[in-house]
Each structure stands twice: as structure tokens, then as C-alpha cells.
PDB file of N, CA and C in Angstrom:
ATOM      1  N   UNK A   1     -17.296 167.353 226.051  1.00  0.00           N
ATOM      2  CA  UNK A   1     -17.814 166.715 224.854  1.00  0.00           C
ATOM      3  C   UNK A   1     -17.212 165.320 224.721  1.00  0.00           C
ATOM      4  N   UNK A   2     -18.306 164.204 224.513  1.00  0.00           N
ATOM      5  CA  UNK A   2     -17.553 163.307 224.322  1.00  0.00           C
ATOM      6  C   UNK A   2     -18.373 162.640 222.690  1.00  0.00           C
ATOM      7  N   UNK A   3     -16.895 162.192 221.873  1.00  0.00           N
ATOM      8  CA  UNK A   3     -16.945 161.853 220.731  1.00  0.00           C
ATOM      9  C   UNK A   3     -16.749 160.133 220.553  1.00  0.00           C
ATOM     10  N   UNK A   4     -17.961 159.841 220.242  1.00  0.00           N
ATOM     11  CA  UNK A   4     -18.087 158.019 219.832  1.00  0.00           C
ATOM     12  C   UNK A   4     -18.076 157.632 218.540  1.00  0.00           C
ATOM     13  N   UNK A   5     -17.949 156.885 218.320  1.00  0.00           N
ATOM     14  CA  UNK A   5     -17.841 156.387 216.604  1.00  0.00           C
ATOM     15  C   UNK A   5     -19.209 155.063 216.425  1.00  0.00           C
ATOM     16  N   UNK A   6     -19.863 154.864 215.336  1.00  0.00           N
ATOM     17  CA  UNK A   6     -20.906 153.533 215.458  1.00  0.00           C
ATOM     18  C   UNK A   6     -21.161 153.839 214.199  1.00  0.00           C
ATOM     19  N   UNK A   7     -21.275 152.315 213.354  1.00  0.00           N
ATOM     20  CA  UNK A   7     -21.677 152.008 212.324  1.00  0.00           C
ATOM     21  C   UNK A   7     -23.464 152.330 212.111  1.00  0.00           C
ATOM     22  N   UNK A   8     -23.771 152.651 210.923  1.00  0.00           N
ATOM     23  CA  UNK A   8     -25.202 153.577 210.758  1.00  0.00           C
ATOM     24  C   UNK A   8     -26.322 152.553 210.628  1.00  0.00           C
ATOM     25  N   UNK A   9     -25.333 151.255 210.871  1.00  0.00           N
ATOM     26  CA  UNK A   9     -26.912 150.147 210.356  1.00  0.00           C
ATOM     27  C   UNK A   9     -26.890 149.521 211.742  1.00  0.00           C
ATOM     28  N   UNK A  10     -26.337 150.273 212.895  1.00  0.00           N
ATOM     29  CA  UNK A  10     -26.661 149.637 213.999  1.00  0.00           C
ATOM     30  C   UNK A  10     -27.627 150.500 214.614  1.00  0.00           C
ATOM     31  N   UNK A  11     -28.722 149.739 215.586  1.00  0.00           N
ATOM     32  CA  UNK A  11     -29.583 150.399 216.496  1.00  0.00           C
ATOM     33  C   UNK A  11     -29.593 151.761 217.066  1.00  0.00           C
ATOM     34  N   UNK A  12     -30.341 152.568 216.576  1.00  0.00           N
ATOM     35  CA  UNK A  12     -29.834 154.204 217.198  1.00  0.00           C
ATOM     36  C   UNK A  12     -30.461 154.002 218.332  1.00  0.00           C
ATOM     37  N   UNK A  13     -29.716 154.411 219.490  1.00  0.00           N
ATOM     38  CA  UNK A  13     -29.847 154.253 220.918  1.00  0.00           C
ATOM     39  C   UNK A  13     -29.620 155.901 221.495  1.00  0.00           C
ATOM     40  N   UNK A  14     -30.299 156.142 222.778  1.00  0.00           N
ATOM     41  CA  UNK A  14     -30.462 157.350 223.325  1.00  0.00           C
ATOM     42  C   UNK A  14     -29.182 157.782 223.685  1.00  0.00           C
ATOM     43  N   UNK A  15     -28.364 156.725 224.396  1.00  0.00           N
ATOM     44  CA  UNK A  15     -26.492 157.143 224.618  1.00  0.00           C
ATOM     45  C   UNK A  15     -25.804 157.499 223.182  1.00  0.00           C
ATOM     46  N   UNK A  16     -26.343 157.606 222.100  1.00  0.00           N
ATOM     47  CA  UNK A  16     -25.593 157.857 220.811  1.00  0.00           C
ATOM     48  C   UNK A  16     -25.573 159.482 221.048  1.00  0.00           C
ATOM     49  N   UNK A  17     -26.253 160.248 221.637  1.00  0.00           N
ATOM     50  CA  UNK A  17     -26.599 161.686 221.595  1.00  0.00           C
ATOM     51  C   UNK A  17     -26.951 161.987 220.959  1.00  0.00           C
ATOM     52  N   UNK A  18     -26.054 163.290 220.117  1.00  0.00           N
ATOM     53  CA  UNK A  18     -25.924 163.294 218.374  1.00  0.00           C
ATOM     54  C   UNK A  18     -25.326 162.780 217.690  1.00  0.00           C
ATOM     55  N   UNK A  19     -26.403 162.474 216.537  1.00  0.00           N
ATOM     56  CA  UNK A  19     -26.232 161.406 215.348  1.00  0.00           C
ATOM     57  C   UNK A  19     -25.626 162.173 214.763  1.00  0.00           C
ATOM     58  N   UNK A  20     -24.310 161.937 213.650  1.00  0.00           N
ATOM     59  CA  UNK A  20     -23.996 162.619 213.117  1.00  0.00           C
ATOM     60  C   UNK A  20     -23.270 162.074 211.723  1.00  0.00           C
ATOM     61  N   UNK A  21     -23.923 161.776 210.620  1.00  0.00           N
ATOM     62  CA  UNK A  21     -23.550 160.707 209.428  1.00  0.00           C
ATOM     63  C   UNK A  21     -21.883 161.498 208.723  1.00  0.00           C
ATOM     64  N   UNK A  22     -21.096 161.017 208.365  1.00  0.00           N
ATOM     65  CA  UNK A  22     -19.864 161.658 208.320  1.00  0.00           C
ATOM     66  C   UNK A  22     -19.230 161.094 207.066  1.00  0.00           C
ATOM     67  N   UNK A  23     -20.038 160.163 206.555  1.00  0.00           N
ATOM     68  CA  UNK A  23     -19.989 159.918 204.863  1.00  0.00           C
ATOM     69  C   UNK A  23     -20.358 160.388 203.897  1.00  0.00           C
ATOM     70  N   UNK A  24     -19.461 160.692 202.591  1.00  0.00           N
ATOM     71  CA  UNK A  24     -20.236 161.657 201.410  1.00  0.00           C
ATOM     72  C   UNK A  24     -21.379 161.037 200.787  1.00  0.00           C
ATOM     73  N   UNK A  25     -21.324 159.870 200.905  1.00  0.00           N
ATOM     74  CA  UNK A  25     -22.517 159.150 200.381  1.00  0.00           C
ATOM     75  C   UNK A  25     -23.373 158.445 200.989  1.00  0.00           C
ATOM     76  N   UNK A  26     -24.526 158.551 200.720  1.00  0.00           N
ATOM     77  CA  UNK A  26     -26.152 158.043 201.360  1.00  0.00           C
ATOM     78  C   UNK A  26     -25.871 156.543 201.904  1.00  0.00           C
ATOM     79  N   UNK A  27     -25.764 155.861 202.731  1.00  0.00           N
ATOM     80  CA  UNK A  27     -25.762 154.274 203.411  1.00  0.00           C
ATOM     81  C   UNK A  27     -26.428 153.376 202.373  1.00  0.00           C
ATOM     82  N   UNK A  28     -26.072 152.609 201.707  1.00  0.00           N
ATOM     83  CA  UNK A  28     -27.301 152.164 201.140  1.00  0.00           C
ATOM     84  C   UNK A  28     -28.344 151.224 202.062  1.00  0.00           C
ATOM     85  N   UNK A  29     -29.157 151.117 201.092  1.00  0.00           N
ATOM     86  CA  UNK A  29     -30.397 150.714 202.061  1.00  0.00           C
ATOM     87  C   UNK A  29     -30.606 151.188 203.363  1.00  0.00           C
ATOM     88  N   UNK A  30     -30.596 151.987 203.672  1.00  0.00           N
ATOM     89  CA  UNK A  30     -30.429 152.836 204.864  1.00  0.00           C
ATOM     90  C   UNK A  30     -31.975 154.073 204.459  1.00  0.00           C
ATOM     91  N   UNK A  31     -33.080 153.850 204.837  1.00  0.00           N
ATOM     92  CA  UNK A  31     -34.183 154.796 205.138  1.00  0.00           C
ATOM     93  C   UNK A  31     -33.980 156.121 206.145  1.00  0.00           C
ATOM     94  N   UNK A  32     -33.925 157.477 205.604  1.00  0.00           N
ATOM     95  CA  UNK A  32     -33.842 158.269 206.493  1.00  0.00           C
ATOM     96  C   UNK A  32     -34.480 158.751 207.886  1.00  0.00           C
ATOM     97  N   UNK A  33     -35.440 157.977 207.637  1.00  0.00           N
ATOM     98  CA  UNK A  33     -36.165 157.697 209.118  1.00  0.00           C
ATOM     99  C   UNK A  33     -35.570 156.447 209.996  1.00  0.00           C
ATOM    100  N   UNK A  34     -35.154 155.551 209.620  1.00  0.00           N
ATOM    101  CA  UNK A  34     -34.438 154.472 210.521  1.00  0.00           C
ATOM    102  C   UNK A  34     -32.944 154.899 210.781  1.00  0.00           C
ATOM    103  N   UNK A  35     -32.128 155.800 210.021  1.00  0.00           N
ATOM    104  CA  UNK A  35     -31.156 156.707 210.119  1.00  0.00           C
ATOM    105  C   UNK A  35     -31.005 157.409 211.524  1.00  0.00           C
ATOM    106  N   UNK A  36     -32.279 158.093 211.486  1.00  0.00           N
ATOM    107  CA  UNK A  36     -32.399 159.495 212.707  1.00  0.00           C
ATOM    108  C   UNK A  36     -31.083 159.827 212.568  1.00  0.00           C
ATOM    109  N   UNK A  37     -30.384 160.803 212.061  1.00  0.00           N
ATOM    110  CA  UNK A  37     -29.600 161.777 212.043  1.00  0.00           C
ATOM    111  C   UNK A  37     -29.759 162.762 212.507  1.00  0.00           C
ATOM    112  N   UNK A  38     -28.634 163.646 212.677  1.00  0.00           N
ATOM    113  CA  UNK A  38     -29.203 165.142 213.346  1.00  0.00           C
ATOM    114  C   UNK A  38     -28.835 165.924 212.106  1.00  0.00           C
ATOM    115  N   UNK A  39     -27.449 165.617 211.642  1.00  0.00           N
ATOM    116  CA  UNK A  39     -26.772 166.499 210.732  1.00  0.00           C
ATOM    117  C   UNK A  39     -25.742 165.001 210.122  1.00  0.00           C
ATOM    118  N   UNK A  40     -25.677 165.339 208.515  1.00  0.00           N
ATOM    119  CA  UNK A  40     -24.930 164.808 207.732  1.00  0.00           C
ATOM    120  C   UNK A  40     -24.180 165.722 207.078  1.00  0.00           C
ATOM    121  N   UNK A  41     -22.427 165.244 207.717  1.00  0.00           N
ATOM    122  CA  UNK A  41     -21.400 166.192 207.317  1.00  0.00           C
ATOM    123  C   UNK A  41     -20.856 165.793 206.248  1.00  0.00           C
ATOM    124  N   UNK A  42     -21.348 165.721 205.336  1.00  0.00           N
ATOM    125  CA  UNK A  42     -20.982 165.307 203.578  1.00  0.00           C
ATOM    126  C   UNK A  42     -19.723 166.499 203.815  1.00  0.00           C
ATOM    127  N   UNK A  43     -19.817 167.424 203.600  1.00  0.00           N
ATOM    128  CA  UNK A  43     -18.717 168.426 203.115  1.00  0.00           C
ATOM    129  C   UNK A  43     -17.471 167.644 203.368  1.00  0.00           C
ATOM    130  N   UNK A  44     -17.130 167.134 205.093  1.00  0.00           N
ATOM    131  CA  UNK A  44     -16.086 166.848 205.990  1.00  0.00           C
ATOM    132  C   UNK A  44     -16.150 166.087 205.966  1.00  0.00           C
ATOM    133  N   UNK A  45     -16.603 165.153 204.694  1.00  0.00           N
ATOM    134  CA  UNK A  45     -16.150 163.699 204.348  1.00  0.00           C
ATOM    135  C   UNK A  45     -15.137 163.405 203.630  1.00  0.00           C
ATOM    136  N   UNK A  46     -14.204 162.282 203.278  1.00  0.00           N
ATOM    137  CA  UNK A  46     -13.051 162.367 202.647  1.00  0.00           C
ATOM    138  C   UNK A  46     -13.400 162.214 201.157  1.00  0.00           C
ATOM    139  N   UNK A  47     -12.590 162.852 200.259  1.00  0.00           N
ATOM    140  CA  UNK A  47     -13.430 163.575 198.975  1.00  0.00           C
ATOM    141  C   UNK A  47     -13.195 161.576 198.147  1.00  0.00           C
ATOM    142  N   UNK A  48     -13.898 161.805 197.136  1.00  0.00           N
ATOM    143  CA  UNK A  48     -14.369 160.481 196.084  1.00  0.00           C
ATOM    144  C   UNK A  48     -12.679 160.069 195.925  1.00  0.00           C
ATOM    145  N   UNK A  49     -11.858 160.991 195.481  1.00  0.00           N
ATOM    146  CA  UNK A  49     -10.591 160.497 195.341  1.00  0.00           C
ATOM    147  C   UNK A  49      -9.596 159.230 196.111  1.00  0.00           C
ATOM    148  N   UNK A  50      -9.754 160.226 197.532  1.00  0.00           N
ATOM    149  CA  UNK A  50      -9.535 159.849 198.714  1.00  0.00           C
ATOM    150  C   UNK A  50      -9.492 158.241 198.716  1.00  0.00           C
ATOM    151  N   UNK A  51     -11.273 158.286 198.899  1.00  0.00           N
ATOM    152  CA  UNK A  51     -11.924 157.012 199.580  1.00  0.00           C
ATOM    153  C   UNK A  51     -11.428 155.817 198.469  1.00  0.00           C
ATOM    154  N   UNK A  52     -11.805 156.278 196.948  1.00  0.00           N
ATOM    155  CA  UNK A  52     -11.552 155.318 195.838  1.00  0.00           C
ATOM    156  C   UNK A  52      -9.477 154.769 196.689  1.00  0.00           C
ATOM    157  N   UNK A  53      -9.194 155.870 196.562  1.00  0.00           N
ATOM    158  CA  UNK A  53      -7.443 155.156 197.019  1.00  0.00           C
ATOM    159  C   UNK A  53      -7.092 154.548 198.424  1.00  0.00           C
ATOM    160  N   UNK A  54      -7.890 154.999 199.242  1.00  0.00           N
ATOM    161  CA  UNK A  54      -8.026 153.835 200.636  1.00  0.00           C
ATOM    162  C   UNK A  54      -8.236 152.758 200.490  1.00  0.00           C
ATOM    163  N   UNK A  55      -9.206 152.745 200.048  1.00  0.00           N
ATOM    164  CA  UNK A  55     -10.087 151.462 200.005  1.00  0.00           C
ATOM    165  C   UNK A  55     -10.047 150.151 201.200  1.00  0.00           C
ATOM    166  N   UNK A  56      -9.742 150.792 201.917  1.00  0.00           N
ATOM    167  CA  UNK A  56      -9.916 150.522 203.669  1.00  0.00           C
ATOM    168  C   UNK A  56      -8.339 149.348 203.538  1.00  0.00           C
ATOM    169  N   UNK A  57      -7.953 149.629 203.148  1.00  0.00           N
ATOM    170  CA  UNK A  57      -6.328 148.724 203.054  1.00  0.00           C
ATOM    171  C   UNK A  57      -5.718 148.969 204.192  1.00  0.00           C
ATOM    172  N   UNK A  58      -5.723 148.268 205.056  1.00  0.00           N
ATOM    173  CA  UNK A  58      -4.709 148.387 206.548  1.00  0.00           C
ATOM    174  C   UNK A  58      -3.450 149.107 206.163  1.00  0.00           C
ATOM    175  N   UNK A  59      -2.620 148.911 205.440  1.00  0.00           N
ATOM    176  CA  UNK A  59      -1.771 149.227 205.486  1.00  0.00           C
ATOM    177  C   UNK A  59      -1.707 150.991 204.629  1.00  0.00           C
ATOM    178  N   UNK A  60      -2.330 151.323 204.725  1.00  0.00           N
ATOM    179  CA  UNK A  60      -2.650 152.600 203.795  1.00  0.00           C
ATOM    180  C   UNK A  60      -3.198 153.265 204.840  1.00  0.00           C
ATOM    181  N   UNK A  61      -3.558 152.872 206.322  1.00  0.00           N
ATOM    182  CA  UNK A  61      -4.019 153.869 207.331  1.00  0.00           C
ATOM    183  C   UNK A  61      -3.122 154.851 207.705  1.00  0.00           C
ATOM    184  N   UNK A  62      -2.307 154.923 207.569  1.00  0.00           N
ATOM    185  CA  UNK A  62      -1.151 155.800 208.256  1.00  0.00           C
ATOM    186  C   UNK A  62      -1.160 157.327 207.094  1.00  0.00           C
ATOM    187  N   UNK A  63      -1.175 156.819 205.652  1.00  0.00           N
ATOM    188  CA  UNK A  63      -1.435 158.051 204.443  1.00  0.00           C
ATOM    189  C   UNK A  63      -2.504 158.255 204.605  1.00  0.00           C
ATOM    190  N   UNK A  64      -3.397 157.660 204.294  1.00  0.00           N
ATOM    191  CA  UNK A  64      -4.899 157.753 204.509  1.00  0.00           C
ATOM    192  C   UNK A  64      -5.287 158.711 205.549  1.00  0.00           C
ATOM    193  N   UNK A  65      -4.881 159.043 206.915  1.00  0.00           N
ATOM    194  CA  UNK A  65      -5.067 160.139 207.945  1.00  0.00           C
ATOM    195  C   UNK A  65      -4.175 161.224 207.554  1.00  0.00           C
ATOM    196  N   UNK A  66      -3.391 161.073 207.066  1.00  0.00           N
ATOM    197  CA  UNK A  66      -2.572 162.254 206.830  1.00  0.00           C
ATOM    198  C   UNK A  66      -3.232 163.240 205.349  1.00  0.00           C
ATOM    199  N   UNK A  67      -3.288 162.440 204.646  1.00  0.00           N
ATOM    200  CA  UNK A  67      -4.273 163.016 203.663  1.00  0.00           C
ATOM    201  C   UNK A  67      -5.750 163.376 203.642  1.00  0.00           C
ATOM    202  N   UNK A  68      -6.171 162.854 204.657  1.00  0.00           N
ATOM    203  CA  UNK A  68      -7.461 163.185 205.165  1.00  0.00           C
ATOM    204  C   UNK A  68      -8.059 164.300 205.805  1.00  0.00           C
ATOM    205  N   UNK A  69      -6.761 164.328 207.073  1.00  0.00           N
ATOM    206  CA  UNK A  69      -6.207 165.839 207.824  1.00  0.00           C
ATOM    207  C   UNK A  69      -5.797 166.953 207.375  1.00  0.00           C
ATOM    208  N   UNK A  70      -5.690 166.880 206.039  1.00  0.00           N
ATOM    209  CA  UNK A  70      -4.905 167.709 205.188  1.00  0.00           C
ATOM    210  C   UNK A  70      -6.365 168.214 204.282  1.00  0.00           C
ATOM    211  N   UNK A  71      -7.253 167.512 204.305  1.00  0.00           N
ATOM    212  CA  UNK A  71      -8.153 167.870 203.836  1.00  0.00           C
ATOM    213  C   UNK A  71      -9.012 168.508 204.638  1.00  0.00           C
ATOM    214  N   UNK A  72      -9.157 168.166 205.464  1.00  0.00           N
ATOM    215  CA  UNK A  72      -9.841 169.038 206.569  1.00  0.00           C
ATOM    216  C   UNK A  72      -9.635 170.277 206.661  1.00  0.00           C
ATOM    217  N   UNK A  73      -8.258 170.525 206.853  1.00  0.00           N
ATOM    218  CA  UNK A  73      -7.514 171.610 206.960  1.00  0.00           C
ATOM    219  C   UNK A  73      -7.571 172.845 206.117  1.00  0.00           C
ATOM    220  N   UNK A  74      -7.818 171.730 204.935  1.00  0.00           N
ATOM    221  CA  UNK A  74      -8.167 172.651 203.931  1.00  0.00           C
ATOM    222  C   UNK A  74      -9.418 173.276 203.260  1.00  0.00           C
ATOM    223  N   UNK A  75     -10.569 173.105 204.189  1.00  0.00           N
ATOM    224  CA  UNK A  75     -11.991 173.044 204.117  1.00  0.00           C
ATOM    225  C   UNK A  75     -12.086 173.579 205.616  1.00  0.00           C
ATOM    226  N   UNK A  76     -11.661 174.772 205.833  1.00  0.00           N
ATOM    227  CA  UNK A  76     -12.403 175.611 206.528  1.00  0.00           C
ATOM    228  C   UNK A  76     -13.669 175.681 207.506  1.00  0.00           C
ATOM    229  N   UNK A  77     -14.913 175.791 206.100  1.00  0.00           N
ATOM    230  CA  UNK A  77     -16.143 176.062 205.901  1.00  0.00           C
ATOM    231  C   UNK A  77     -16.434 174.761 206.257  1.00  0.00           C
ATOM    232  N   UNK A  78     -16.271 173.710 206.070  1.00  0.00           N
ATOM    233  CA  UNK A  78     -16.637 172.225 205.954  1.00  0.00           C
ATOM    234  C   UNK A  78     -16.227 172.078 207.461  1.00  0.00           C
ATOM    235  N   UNK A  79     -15.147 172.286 208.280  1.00  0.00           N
ATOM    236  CA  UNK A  79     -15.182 172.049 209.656  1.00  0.00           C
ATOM    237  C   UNK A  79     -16.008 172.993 210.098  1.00  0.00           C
ATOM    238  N   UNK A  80     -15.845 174.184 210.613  1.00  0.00           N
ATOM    239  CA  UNK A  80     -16.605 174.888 210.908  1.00  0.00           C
ATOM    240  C   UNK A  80     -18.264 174.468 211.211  1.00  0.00           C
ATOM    241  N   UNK A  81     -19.060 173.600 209.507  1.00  0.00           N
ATOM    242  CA  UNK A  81     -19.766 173.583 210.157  1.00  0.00           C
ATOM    243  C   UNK A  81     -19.997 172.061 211.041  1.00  0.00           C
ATOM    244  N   UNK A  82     -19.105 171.359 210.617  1.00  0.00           N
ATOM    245  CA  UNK A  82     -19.156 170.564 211.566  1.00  0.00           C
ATOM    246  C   UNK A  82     -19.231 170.258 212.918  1.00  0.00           C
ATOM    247  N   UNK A  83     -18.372 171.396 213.390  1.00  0.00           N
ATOM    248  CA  UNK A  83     -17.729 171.795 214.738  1.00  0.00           C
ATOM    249  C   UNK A  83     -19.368 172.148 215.339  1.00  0.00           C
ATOM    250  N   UNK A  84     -20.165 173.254 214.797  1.00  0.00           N
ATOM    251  CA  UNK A  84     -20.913 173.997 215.044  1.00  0.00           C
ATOM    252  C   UNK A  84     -22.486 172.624 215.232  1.00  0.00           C
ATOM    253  N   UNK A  85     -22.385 171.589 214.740  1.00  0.00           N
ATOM    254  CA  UNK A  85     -23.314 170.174 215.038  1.00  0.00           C
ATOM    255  C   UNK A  85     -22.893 169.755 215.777  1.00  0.00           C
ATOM    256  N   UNK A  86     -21.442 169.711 216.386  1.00  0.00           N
ATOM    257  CA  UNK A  86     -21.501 168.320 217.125  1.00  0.00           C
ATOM    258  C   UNK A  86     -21.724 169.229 218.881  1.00  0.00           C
ATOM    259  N   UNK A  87     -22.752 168.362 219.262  1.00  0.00           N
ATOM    260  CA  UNK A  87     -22.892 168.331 220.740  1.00  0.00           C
ATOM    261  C   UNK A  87     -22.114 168.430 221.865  1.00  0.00           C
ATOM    262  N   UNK A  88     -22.866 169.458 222.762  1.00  0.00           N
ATOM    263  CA  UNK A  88     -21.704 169.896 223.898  1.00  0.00           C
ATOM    264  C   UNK A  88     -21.526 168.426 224.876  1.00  0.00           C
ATOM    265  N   UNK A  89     -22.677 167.164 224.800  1.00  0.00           N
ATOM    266  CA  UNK A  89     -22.046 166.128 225.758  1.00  0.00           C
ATOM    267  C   UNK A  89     -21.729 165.088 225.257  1.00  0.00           C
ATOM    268  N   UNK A  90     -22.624 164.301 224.355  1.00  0.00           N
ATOM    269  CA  UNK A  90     -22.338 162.814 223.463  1.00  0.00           C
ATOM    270  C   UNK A  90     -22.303 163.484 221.900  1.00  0.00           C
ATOM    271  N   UNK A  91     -21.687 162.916 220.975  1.00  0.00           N
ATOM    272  CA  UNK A  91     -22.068 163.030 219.982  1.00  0.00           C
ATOM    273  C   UNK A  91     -21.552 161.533 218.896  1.00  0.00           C
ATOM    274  N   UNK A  92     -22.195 161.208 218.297  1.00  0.00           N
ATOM    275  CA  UNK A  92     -21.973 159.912 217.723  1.00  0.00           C
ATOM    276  C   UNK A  92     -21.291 159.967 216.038  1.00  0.00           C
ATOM    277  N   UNK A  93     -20.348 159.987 215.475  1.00  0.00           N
ATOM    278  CA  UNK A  93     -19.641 160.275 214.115  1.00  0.00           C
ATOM    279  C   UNK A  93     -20.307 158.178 213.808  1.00  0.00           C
ATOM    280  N   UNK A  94     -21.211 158.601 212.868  1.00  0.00           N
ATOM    281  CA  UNK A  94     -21.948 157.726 212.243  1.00  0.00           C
ATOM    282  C   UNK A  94     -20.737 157.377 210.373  1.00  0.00           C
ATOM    283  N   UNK A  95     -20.788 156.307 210.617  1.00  0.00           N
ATOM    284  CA  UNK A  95     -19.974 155.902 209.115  1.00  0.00           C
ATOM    285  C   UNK A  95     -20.948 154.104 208.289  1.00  0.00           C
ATOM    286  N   UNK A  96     -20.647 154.093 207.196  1.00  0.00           N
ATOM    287  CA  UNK A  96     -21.385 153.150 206.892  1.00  0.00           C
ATOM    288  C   UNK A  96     -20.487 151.981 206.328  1.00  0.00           C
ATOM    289  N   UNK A  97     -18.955 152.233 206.647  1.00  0.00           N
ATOM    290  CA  UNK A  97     -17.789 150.703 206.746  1.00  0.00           C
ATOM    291  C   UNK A  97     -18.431 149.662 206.948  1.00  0.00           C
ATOM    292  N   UNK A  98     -17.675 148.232 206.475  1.00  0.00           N
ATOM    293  CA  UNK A  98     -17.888 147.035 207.473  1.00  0.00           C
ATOM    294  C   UNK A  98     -16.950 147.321 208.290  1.00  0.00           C
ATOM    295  N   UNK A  99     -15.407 148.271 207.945  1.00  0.00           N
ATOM    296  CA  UNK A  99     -14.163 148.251 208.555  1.00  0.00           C
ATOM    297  C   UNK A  99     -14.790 148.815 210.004  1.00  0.00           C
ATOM    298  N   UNK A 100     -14.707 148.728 210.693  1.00  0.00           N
ATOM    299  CA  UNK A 100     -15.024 149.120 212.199  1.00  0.00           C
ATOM    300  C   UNK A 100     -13.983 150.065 212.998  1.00  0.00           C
ATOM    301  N   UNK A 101     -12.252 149.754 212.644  1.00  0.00           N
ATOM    302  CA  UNK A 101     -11.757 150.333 213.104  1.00  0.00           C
ATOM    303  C   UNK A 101     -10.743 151.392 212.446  1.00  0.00           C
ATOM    304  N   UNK A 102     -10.525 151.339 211.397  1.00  0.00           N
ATOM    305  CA  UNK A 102     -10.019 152.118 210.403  1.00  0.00           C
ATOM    306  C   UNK A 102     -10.872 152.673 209.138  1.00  0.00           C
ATOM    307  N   UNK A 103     -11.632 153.579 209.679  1.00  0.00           N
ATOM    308  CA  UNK A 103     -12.128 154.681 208.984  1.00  0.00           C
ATOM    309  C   UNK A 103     -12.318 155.468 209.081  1.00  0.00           C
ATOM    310  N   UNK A 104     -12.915 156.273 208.059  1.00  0.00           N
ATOM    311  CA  UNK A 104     -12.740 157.932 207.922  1.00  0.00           C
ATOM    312  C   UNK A 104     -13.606 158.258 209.166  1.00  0.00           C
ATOM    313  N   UNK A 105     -14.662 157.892 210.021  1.00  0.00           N
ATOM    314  CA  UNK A 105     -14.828 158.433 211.531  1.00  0.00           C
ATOM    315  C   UNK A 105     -13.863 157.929 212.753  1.00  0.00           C
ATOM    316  N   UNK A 106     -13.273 157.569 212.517  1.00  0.00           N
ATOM    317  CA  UNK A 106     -12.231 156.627 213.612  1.00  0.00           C
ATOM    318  C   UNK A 106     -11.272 157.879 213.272  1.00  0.00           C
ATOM    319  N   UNK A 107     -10.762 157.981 211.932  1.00  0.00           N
ATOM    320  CA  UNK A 107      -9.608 159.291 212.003  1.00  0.00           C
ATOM    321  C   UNK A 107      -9.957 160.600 212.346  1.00  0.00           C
ATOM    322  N   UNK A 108     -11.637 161.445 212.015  1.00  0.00           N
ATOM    323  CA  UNK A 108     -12.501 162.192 211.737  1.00  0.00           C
ATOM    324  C   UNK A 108     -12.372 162.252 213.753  1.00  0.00           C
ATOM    325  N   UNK A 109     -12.885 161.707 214.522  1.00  0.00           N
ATOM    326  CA  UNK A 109     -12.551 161.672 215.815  1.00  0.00           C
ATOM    327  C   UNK A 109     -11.428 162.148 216.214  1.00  0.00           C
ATOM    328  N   UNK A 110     -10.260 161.783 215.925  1.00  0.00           N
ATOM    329  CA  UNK A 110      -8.997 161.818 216.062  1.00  0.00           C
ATOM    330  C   UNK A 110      -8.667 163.272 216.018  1.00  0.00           C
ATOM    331  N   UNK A 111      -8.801 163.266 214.592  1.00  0.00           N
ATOM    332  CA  UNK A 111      -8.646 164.698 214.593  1.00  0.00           C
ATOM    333  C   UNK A 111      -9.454 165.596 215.281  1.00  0.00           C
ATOM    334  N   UNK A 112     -10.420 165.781 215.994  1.00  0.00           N
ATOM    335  CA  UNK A 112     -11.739 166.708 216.031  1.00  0.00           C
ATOM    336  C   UNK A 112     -11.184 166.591 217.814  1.00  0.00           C
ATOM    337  N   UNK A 113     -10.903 165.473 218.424  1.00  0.00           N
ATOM    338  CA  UNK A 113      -9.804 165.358 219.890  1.00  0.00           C
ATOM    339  C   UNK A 113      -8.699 166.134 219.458  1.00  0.00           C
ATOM    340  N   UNK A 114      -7.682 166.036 218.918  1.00  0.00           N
ATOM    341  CA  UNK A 114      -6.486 166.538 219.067  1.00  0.00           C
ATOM    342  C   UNK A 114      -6.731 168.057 218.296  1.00  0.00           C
ATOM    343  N   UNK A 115      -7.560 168.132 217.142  1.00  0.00           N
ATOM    344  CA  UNK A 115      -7.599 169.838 216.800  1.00  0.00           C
ATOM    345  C   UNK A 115      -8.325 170.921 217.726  1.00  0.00           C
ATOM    346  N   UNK A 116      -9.400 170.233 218.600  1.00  0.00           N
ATOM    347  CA  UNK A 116      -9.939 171.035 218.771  1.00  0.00           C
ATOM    348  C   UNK A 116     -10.948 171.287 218.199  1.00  0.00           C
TER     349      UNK A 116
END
């Protein structure tokens, strides 16, 4: 399995595999047909709290995964079905940041490599 990360307002391309939107909330301006998603893992998104206290602050990446992971952890049901979407060869963890490299699919990866 291999796990990629790509912003949702870029070109869905055939190497993306599965699409897989990983934000609790809808992209804006984002049409669900120009989307093509396979599955949107709202559950195994980082909860309203979370995101409001990130607020993509570089220096808050280091709590920000740890509290994130901790949420995961604690949502079962919410990995599970995640696990159970993502694709046995490509699968693409779709986010709707400008941040590119510190966000909740950049950590969401991370974890989903190292948990298993």
C-alpha cells in the first residue's frame, strides 16, 4: 500500500488511486463531482476543537500530532473504517490546507505508516 497526500483543489489524476477526503468539513467551492472521491473520512478527522487550536501554526506541529494521535486512538470505529477504504496499492489522503506540509493528512499518513 502506498499512502500520498494532495491538496483537493488540485487535478484528480489516475496515479491518485483512491481519493480519499480526510477533512471534517466540505472544501469550499469544491463541487462533488470535480472532487471524485471514493470515501470521505469525516469521522478520522481532527475534531472542531483540535483544528480551531492548530490553526496550522508551525510551531504547534509537534502537539498538534500528538493530540491528533490520541484521537485516533480513541475512535476505534472512526479508524477502522478508514483502514477498511484505503486501497491495497495507491491511495491519496485528500485535505483542503493552503499548508501543504503540516497537516492533519501529512500527520493522518504518519500515523496510518507507523500504526498499521
Amino acid at each position: 500500500m502506498t499512502l500520498k497526500t494532495k491538496r483537493i483543489y488540485e487535478e484528480p489524476t489516475k496515479s491518485d488511486g483512491r481519493r480519499i477526503l480526510v477533512d471534517r468539513l466540505w472544501p469550499r467551492g469544491m463541487a462533488k463531482e470535480v472532487a471524485r472521491i471514493d470515501f470521505w473520512a469525516r469521522r478520522a478527522a481532527p475534531s472542531d476543537a483540535l483544528r480551531r487550536w492548530y490553526k496550522h501554526e508551525p510551531q504547534k506541529w509537534a502537539e498538534f500530532r500528538r493530540r491528533y494521535f490520541a484521537e485516533l486512538e480513541s475512535n476505534p470505529e472512526a479508524l477502522s473504517e478508514l483502514r477498511q477504504n484505503v486501497g491495497t496499492k495507491v491511495t491519496t489522503l485528500l485535505f483542503s490546507s493552503r499548508e501543504t506540509r503540516l497537516n492533519n493528512a501529512t500527520a493522518l499518513k504518519e500515523f496510518l505508516e507507523t500504526d498499521g
